[in-house]
Protein backbone atom coordinates (compact mmCIF):
# COMPACT_ATOMS: atom_id res chain seq x y z
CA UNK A 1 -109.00 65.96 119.78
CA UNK A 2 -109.62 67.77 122.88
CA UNK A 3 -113.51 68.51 122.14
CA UNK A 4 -113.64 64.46 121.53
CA UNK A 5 -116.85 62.86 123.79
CA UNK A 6 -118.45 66.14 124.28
CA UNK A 7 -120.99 66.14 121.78
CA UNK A 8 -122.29 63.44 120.13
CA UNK A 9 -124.24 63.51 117.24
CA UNK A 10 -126.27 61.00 115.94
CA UNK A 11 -127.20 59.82 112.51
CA UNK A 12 -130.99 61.14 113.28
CA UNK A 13 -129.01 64.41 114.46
CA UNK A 14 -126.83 64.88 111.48
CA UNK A 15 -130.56 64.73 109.10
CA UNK A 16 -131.91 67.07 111.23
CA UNK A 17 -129.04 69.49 111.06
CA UNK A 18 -129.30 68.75 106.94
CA UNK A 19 -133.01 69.21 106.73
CA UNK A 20 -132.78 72.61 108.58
CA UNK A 21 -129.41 74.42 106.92
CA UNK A 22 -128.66 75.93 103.72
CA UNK A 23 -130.46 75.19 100.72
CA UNK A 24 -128.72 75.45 97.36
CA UNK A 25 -130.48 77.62 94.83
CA UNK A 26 -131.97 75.40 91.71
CA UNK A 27 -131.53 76.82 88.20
CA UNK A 28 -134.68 78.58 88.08
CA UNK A 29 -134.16 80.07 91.46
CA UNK A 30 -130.72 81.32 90.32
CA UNK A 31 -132.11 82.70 86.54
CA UNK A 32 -134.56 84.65 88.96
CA UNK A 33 -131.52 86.10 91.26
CA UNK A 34 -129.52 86.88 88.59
CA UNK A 35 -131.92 88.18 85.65
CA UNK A 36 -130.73 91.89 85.38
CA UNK A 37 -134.27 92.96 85.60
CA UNK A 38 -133.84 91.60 89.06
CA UNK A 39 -130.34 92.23 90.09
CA UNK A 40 -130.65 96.03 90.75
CA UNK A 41 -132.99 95.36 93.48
CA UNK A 42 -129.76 94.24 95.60
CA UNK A 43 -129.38 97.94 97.09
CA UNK A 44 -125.51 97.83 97.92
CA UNK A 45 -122.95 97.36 95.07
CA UNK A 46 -120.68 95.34 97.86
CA UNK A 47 -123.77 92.97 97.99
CA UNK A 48 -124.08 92.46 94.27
CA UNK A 49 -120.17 91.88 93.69
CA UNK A 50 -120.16 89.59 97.07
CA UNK A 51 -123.51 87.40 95.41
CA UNK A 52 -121.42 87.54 92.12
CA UNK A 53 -117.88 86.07 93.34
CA UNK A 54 -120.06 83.33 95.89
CA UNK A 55 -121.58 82.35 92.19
CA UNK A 56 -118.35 82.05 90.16
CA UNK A 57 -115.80 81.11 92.79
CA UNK A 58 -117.98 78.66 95.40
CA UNK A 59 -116.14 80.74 98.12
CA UNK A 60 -117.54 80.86 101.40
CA UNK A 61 -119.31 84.64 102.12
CA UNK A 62 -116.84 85.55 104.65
CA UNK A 63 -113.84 84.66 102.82
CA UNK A 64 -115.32 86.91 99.86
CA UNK A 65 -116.24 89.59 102.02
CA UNK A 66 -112.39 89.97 103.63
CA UNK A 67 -110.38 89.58 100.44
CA UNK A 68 -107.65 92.33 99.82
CA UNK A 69 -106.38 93.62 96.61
CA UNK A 70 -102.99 91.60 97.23
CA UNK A 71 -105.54 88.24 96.96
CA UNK A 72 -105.43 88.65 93.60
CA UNK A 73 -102.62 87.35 91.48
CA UNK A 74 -101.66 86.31 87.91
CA UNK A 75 -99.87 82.44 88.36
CA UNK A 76 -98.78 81.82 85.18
CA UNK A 77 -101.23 83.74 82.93
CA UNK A 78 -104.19 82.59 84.87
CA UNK A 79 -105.84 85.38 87.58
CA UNK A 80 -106.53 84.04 90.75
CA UNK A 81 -107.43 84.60 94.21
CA UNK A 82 -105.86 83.13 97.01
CA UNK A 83 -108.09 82.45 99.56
CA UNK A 84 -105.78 83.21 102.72
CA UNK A 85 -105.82 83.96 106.53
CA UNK A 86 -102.30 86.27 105.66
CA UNK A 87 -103.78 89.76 106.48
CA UNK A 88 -105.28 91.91 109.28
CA UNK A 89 -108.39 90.43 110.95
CA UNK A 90 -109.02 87.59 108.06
CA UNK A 91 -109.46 84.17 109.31
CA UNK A 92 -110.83 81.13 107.03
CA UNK A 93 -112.65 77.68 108.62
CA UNK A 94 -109.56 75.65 108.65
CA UNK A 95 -106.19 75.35 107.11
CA UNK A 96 -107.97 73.58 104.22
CA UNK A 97 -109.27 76.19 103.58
CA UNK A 98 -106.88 78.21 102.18
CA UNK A 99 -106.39 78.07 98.55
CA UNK A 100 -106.25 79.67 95.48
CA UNK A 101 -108.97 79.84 93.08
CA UNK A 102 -108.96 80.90 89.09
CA UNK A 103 -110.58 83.89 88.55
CA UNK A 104 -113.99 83.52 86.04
CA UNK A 105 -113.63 84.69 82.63
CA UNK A 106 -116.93 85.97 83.24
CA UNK A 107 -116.03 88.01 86.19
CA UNK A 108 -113.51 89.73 84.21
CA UNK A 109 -116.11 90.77 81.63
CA UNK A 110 -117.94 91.72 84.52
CA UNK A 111 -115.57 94.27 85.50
CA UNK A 112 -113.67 92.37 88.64
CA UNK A 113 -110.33 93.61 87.80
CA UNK A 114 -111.58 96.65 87.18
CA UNK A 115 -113.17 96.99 90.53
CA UNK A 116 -109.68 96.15 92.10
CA UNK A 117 -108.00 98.79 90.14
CA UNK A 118 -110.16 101.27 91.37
CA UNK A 119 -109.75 100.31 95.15
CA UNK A 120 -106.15 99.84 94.43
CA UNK A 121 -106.24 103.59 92.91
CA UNK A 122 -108.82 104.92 95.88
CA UNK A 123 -105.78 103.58 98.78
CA UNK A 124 -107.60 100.79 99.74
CA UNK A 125 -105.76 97.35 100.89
CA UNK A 126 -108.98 95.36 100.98
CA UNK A 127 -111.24 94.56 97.68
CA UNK A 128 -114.19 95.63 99.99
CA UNK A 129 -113.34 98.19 102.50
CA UNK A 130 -116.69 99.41 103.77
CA UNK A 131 -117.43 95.77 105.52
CA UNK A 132 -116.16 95.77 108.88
CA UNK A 133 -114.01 92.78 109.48
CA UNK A 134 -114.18 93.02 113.07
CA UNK A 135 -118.38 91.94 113.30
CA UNK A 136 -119.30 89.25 115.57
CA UNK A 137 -120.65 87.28 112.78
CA UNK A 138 -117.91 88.24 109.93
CA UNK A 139 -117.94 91.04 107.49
CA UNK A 140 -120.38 88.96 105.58
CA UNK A 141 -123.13 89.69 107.85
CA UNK A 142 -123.95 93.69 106.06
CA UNK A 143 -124.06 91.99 102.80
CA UNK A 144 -126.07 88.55 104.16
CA UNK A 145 -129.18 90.75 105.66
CA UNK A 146 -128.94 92.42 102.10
CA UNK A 147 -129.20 89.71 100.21
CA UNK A 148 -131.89 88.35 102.91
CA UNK A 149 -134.08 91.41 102.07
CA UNK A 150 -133.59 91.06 98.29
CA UNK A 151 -134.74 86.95 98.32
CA UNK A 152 -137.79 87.77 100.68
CA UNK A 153 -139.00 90.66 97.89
CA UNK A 154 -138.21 88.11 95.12
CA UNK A 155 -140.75 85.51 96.88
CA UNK A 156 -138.00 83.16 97.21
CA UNK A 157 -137.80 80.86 100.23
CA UNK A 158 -136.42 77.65 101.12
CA UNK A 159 -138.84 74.16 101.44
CA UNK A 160 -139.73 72.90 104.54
CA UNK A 161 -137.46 74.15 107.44
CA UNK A 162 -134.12 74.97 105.73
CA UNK A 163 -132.47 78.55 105.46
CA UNK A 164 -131.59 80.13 101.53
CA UNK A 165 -129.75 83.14 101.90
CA UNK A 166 -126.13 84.00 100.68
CA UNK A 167 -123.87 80.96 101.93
CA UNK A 168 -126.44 78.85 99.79
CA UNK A 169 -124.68 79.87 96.56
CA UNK A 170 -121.80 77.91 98.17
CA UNK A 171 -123.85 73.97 97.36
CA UNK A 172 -124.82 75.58 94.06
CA UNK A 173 -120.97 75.36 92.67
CA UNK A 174 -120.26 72.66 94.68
CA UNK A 175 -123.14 70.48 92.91
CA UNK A 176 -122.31 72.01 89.40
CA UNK A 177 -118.42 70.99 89.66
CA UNK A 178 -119.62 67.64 90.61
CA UNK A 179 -122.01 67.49 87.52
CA UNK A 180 -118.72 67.91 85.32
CA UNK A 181 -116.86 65.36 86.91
CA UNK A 182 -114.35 67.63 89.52
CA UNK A 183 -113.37 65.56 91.94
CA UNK A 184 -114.97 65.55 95.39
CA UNK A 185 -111.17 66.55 97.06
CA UNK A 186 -110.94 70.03 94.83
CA UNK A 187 -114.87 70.84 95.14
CA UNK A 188 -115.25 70.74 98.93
CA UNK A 189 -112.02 73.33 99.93
């Protein structure tokens, strides 16, 4: 490891880091998000569909935000996406990383593979194509400040010192799959 011995963090560091990061969302926080009284609120359609996919798929904002119509695939007659690094200007945390995930029945109620038809139809290669993949922070970071805005006029904030905000969908399917017994191997890709 060539970054070995140049930071260490201690046990005391490693609760500090937990105490101040992302929050997951609790049921009544997500009922609140999600309530279509509410929903509309979220001013960009790419922001709703990007909160939508981190809820049913546990996939990391960025890797949402950069998927491309050729992501999504029928294997066997399940749909999934593959999350990949195969593409221009897509990158994922680590080889890990890169997976393939079934695709909600829910989100195909919801109209996902309709969405792809139409950017398929409309030219586009990527699901969203108005994010800019090139951003310092990812293309999540149009659709994070969104969905910033959207929690602070909902009144919802995180206890103590921690951050809520998109990326804390991620612990909310992480801590539901391990409510139903998924292993801890296939929850944490």
């Amino acid at each position: 490891n060539p970054a070995q011995g140049h930071i260490t963090l201690t046990k005391r560091d490693k609760r500090q880091s937990a105490k101040n990061g992302w929050q997951e969302f609790d049921k009544e926080q997500l009922k609140t998000l999600f309530d279509a009284a509410n929903f509309g609120k979220l001013s960009k359609d790419d922001s709703r569909w990007v909160a939508i996919l981190s809820l049913y798929t546990g996939a990391r904002p960025n890797e949402i935000c950069q998927l491309d119509i050729h992501d999504f695939q029928k294997i066997g007659v399940t749909d999934c996406v593959e999350i990949t690094q195969i593409g221009d200007d897509k990158r994922t945390k680590n080889d890990a990383s890169e997976r393939f995930v079934p695709v909600h029945p829910e989100l195909v109620k919801l109209g996902l593979l309709e969405k792809i038809q139409a950017e398929k139809m409309a030219g586009h290669t990527a699901l969203f194509p108005k994010l800019n993949r090139k951003t310092l922070n990812g293309p999540s970071n149009t659709v994070g400040k969104d969905f910033t805005e959207y929690l602070a006029e909902l009144g919802l904030k995180p206890r103590g010192t921690g951050k809520m905000g998109l990326r804390s969908l991620r612990p909310c399917v992480v801590t539901e799959l391990a409510e139903e017994g998924v292993p801890q191997g296939w929850r944490e890709l």
